[in-house]
Protein backbone atom coordinates (compact mmCIF):
# COMPACT_ATOMS: atom_id res chain seq x y z
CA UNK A 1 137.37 -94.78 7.62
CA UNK A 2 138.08 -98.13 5.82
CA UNK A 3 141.44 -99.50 5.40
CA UNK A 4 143.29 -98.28 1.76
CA UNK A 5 141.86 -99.59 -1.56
CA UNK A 6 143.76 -99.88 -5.19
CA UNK A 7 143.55 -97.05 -7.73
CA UNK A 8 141.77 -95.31 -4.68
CA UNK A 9 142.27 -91.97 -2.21
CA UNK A 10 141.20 -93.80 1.00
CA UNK A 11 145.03 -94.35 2.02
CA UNK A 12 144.45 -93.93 5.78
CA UNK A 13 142.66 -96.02 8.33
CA UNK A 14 141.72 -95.30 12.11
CA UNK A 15 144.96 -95.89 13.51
CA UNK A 16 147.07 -93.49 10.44
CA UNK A 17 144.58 -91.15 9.95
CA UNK A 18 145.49 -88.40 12.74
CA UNK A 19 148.79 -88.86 12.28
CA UNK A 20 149.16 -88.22 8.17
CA UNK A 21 146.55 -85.18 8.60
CA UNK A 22 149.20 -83.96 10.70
CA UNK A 23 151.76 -84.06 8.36
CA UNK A 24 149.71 -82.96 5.12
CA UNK A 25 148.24 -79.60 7.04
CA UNK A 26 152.16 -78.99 8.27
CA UNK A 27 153.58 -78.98 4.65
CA UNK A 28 150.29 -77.66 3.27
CA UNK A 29 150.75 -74.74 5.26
CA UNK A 30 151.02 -71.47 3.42
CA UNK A 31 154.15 -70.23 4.88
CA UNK A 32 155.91 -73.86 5.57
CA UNK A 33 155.64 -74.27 1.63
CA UNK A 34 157.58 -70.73 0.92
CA UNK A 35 159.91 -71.28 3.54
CA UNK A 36 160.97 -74.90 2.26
CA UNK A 37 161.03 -73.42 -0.98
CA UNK A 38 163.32 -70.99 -0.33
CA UNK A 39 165.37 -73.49 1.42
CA UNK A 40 166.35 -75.29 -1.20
CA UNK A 41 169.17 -73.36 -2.85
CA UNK A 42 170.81 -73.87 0.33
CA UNK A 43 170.66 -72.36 4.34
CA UNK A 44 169.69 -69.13 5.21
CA UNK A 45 169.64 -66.98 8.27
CA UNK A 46 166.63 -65.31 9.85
CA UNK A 47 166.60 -62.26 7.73
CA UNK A 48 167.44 -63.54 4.68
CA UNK A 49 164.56 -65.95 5.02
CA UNK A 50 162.12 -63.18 5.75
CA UNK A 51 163.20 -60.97 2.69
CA UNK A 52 162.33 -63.68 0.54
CA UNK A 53 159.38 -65.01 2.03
CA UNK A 54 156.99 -61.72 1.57
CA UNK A 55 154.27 -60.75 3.32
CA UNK A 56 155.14 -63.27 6.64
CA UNK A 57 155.70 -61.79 9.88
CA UNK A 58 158.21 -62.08 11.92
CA UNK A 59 156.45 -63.93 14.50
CA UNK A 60 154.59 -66.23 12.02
CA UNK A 61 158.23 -67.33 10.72
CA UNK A 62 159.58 -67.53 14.25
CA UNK A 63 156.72 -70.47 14.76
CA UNK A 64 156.65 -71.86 11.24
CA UNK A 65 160.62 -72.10 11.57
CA UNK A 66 160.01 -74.43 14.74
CA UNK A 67 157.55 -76.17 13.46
CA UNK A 68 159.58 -77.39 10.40
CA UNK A 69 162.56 -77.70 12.93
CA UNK A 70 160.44 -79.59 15.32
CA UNK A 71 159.16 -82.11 12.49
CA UNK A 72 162.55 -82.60 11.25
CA UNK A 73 161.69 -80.62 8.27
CA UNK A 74 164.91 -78.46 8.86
CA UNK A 75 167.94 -77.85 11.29
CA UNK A 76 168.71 -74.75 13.07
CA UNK A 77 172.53 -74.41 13.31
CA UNK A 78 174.03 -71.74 15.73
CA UNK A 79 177.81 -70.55 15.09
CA UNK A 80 179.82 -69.46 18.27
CA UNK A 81 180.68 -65.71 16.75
CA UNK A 82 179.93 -62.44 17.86
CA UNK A 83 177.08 -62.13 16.92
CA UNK A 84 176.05 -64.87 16.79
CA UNK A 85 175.43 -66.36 13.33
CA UNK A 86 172.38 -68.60 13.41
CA UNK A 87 170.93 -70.63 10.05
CA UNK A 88 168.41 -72.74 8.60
CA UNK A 89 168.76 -75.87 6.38
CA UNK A 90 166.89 -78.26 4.54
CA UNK A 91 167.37 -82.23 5.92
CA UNK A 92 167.01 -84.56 3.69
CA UNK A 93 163.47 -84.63 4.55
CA UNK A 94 162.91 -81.16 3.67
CA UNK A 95 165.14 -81.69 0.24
CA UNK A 96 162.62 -84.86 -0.40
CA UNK A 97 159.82 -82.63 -0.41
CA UNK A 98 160.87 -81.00 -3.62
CA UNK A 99 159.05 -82.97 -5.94
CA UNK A 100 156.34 -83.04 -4.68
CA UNK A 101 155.67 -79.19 -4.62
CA UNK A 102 157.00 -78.87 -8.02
CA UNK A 103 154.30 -81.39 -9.33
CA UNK A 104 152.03 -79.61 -6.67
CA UNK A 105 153.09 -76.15 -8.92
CA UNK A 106 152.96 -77.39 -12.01
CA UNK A 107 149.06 -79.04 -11.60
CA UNK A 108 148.10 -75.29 -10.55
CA UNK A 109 149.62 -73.71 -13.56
CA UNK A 110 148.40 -76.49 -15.82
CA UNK A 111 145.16 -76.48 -14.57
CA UNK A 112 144.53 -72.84 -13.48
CA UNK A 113 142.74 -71.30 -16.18
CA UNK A 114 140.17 -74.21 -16.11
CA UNK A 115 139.60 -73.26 -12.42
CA UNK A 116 138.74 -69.74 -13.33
CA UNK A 117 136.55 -70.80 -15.52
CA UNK A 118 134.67 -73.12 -13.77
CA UNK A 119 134.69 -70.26 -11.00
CA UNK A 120 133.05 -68.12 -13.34
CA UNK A 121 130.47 -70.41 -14.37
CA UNK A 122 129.55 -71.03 -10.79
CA UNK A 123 129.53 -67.30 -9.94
CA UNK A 124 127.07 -66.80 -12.60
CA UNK A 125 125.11 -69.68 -12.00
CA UNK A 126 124.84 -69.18 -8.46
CA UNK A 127 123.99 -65.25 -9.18
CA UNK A 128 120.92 -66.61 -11.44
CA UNK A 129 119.26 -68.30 -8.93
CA UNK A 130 119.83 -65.57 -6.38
CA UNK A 131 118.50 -63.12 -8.25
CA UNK A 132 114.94 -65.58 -8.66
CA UNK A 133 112.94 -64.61 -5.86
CA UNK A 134 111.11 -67.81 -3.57
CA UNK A 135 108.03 -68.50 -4.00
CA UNK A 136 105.72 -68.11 -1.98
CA UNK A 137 103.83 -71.45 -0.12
CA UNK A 138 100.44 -71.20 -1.45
C-alpha cells in the first residue's frame, strides 16, 4: 500500500497497516461499541453491563470485556468484599472514543434513509436482470 496522501483515505503504509486494522476491527466490533457505550455514564459490574447490552452472551461479554481490558480500552477493578464486588471503567482511552461513535451515529441516522433507498434500487435492479433468462451461444 503506498505511504498516506492529502485529502486522501490511504493513511496506512506496510509497516502501520496491520497494526491500525487491529485497532479499527476491535472498536468496530459489534459488542465492543455497546459495551463502551454503556460505559460512559460511568463503571458497571458484570450484570449490570449485560442487562444493558441486549442480546450478548455471557461468554461473548466475558471475551469482549478482556479484549477492551487487554487494549487498554477499560480497567477491571476488584473490591476486597464478600462477595466480591468487581467493575468496569472507561480509561481515558475508552472516554476518547466518544466522539467518534457519536459522529459514527449521527452519519447513520443522517444518512440512513438514503441507504434504504439505494438498497431498494439495487434489489430491484438486480431482480430485473435475474429474472432475464441467458441466452443461449448460438
Amino acid at each position: 500500500m503506498s505511504p498516506a496522501r492529502k485529502n486522501d483515505f490511504v493513511m496506512c503504509d506496510e509497516s502501520n497497516c496491520a497494526p491500525i486494522r487491529e485497532i479499527l476491527d476491535r472498536v468496530g466490533d459489534k459488542w465492543s461499541l455497546y459495551i463502551i457505550a454503556v460505559l460512559h455514564a460511568g463503571p458497571l459490574r458484570f450484570n449490570e453491563i449485560k442487562r444493558e447490552v441486549d442480546g450478548i452472551s455471557q461468554r461473548m461479554l466475558t471475551l469482549t470485556l478482556r479484549s477492551l481490558e487487554r487494549d487498554g480500552l477499560l480497567t477491571r477493578t476488584v473490591a476486597a468484599s464478600t462477595p466480591l464486588r468487581v467493575t468496569y471503567e472507561l480509561t481515558p482511552v475508552g472516554h476518547s472514543l466518544r466522539a467518534p461513535i457519536v459522529g459514527l451515529i449521527t452519519w447513520a441516522i443522517d444518512n440512513r434513509g438514503r441507504m434504504e433507498k439505494a438498497r431498494a434500487n439495487f434489489d430491484r435492479a438486480f431482480a430485473r436482470k435475474a429474472a432475464i433468462p441467458a441466452r443461449k451461444a448460438a
